[in-house]
Protein backbone atom coordinates (compact mmCIF):
# COMPACT_ATOMS: atom_id res chain seq x y z
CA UNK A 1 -32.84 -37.65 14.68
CA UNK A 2 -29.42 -39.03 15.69
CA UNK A 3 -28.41 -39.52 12.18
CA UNK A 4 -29.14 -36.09 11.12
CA UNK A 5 -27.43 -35.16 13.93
CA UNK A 6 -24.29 -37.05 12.70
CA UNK A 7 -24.68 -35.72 9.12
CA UNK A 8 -24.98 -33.05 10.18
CA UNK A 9 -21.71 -32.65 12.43
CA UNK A 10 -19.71 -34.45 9.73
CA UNK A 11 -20.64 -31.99 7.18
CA UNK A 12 -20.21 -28.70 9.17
CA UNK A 13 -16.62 -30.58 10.04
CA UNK A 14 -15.21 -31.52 6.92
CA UNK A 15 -16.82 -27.91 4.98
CA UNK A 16 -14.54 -26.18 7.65
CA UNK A 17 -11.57 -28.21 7.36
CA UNK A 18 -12.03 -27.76 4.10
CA UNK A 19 -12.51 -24.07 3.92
CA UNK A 20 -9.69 -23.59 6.69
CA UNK A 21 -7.39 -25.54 4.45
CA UNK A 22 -8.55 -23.75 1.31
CA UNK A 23 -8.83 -19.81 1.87
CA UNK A 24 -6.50 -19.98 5.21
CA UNK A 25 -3.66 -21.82 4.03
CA UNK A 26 -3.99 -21.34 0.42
CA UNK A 27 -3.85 -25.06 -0.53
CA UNK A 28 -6.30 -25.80 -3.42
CA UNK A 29 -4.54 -29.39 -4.58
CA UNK A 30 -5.75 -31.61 -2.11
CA UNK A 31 -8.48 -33.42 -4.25
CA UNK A 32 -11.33 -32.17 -2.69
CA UNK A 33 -11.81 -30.08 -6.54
CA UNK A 34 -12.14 -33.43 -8.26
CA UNK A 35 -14.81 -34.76 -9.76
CA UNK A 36 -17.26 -37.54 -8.11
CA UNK A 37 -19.26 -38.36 -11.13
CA UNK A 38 -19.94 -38.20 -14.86
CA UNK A 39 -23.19 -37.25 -15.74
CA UNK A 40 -24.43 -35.61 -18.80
CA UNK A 41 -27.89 -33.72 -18.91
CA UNK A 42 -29.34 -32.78 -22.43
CA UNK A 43 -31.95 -30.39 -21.34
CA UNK A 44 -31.67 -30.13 -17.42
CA UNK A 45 -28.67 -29.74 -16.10
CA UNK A 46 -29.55 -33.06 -13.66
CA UNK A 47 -25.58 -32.68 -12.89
CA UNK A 48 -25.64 -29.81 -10.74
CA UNK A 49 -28.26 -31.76 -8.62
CA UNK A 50 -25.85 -34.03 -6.93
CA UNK A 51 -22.81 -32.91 -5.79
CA UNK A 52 -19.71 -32.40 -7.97
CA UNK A 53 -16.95 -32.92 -5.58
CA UNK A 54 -16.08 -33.56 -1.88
CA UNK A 55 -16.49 -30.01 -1.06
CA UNK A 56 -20.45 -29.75 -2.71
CA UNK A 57 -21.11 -33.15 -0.66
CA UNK A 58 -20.05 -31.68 2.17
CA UNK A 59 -22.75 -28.61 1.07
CA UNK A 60 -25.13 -31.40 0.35
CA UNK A 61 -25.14 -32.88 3.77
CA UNK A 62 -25.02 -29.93 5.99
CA UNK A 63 -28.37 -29.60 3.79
CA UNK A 64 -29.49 -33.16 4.77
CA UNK A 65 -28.95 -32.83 8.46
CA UNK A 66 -30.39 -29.33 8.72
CA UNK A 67 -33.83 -29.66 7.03
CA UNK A 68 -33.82 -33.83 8.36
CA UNK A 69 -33.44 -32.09 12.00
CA UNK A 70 -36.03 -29.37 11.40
CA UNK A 71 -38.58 -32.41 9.56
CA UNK A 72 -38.03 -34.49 13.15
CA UNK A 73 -38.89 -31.33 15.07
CA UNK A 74 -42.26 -31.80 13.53
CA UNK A 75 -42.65 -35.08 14.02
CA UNK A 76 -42.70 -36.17 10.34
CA UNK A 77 -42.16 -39.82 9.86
CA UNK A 78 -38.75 -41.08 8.63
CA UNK A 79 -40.28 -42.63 5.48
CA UNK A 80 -40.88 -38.84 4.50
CA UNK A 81 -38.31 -36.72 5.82
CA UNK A 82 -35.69 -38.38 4.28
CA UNK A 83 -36.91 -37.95 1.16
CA UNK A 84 -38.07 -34.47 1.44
CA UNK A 85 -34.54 -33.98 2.94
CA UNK A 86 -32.43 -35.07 -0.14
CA UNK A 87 -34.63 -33.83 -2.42
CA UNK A 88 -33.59 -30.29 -0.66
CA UNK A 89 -29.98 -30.51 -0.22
CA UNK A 90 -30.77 -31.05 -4.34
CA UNK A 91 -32.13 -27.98 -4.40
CA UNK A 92 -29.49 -26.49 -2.14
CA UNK A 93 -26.68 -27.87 -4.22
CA UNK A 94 -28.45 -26.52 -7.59
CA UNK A 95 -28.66 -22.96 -6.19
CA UNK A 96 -25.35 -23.29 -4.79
CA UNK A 97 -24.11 -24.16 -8.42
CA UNK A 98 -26.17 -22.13 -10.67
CA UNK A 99 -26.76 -18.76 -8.85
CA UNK A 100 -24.43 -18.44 -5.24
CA UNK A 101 -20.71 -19.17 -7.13
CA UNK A 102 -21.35 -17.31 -10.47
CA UNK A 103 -22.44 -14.43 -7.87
CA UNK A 104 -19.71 -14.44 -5.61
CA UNK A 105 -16.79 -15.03 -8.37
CA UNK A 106 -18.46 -12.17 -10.35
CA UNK A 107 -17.76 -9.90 -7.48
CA UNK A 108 -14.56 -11.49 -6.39
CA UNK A 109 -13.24 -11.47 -10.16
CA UNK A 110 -11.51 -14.36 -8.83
CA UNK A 111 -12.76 -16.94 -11.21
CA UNK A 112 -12.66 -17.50 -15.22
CA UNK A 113 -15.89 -15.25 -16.23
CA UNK A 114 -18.24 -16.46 -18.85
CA UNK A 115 -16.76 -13.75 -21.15
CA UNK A 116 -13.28 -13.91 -20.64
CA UNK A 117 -10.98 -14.96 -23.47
CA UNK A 118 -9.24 -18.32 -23.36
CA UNK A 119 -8.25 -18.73 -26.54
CA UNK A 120 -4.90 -20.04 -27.16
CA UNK A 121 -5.14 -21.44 -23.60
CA UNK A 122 -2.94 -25.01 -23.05
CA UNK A 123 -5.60 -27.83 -21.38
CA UNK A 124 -5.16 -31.31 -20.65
CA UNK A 125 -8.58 -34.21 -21.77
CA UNK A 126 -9.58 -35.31 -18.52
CA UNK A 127 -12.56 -37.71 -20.16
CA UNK A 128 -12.02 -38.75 -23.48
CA UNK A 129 -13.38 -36.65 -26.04
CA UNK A 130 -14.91 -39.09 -29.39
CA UNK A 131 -15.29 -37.24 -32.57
CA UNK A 132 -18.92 -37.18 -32.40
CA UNK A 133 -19.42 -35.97 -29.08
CA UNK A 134 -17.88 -34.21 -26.45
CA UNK A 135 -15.78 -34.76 -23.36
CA UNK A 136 -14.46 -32.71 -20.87
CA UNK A 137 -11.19 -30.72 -20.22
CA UNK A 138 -9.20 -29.53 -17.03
CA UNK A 139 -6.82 -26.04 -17.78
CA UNK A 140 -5.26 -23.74 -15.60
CA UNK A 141 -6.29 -19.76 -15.96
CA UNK A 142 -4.64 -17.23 -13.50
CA UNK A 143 -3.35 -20.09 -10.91
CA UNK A 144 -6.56 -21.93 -10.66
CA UNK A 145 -7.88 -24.92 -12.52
CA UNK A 146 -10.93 -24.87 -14.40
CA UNK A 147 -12.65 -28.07 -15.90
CA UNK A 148 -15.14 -27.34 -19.19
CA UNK A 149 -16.97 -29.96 -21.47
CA UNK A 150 -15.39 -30.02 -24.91
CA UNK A 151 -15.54 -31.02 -28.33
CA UNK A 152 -12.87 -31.39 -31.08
CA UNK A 153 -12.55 -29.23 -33.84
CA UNK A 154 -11.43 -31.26 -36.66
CA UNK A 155 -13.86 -34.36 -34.87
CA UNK A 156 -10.64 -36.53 -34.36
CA UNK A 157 -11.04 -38.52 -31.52
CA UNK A 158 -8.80 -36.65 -28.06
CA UNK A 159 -8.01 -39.66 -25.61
CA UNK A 160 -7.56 -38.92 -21.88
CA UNK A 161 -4.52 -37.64 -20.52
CA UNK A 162 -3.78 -35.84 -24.08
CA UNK A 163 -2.77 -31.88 -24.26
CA UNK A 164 -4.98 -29.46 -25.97
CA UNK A 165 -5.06 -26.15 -27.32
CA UNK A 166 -8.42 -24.11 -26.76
CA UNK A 167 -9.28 -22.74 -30.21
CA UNK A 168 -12.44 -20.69 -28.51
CA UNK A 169 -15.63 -21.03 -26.15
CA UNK A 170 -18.62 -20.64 -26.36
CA UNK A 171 -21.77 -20.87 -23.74
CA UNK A 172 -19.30 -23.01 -21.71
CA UNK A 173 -18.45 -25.74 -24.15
CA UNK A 174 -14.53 -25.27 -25.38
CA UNK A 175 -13.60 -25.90 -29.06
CA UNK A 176 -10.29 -27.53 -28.45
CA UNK A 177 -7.44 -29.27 -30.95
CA UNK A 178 -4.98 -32.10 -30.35
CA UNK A 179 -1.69 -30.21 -29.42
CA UNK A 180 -0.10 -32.92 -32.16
CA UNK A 181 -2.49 -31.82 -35.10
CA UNK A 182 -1.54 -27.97 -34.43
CA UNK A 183 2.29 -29.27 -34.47
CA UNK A 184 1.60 -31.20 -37.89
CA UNK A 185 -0.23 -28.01 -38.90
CA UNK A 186 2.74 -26.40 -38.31
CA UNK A 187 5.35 -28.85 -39.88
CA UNK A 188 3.97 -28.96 -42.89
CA UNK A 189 4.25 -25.46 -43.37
């Protein structure tokens, strides 16, 4: 119980800091935006299981403590409540992910939509792209930043760190070109 208890007060702690710091004070660069991890799902989206950054961890163990608190009230041995408690602050962080922040920056209209036009829009490779696969990208739209998965259009390989030019998207993935080739493009002209 005491560790849930702990989790729990660490979580509720650093989510308010960070929310305090965030909405209050209007500081966004901090880090706690970055990403923990780099996992790819095909199929599922496994990814938006465990928590993308500092701020969804913090999400994930408010979750932990809560439902690890509530599974001790019960009396359900430790061997099983942990489990069953991670396995919900998944669950949490998936609806958190897939269904609470497209709601709330659909009525905000604070975020990048799904249908919004960034063509032409300057980006930075944050994870290597290879030619026959994709990476991922970090931009800036309307004073926020925005990270997407990515592939090249002319299947050069993009190296990390390297600017881009967002030629379109489409269901989330960005078609994006070396800022370099679209210079030689140009030069040659």
């Amino acid at each position: 119980m005491e560790f849930y208890v702990v989790v729990l007060v660490l979580g509720v702690t650093s989510f308010t800091a960070d929310m305090i710091l965030r909405y209050m004070e209007k500081i966004r660069s901090f880090g706690m935006e970055e990403r923990l991890h780099n996992i790819k799902g095909k199929t599922i989206p496994i990814e938006d299981l465990v928590p993308h950054n500092i701020t969804m961890l913090t999400v994930f163990a408010i979750s932990l403590g809560v439902f690890g608190i509530f599974m001790k009230l019960l009396n359900i041995n430790a061997f099983v409540s942990f489990p069953c408690s991670a396995a919900f602050a998944c669950l949490v962080n998936f609806t958190v992910m897939h269904f609470i922040k497209p709601f709330v920056a659909s009525v905000t209209g604070d975020e990048l939509g799904s249908d919004t036009d960034i063509s032409g829009t300057e980006g930075v490779c944050i994870e290597r792209i290879p030619a026959d696969d994709y990476g991922r990208i970090k931009l800036e739209y309307n004073g926020r930043h925005y990270e997407f998965d990515a592939i090249s259009e002319n299947e050069t390989d993009i190296e990390k760190d390297e600017p881009v030019l967002v030629l379109y998207r489409e269901d989330g993935m960005c078609v994006v070109e070396k800022q370099s080739e679209v210079l030689d493009i140009i030069n040659e002209e």
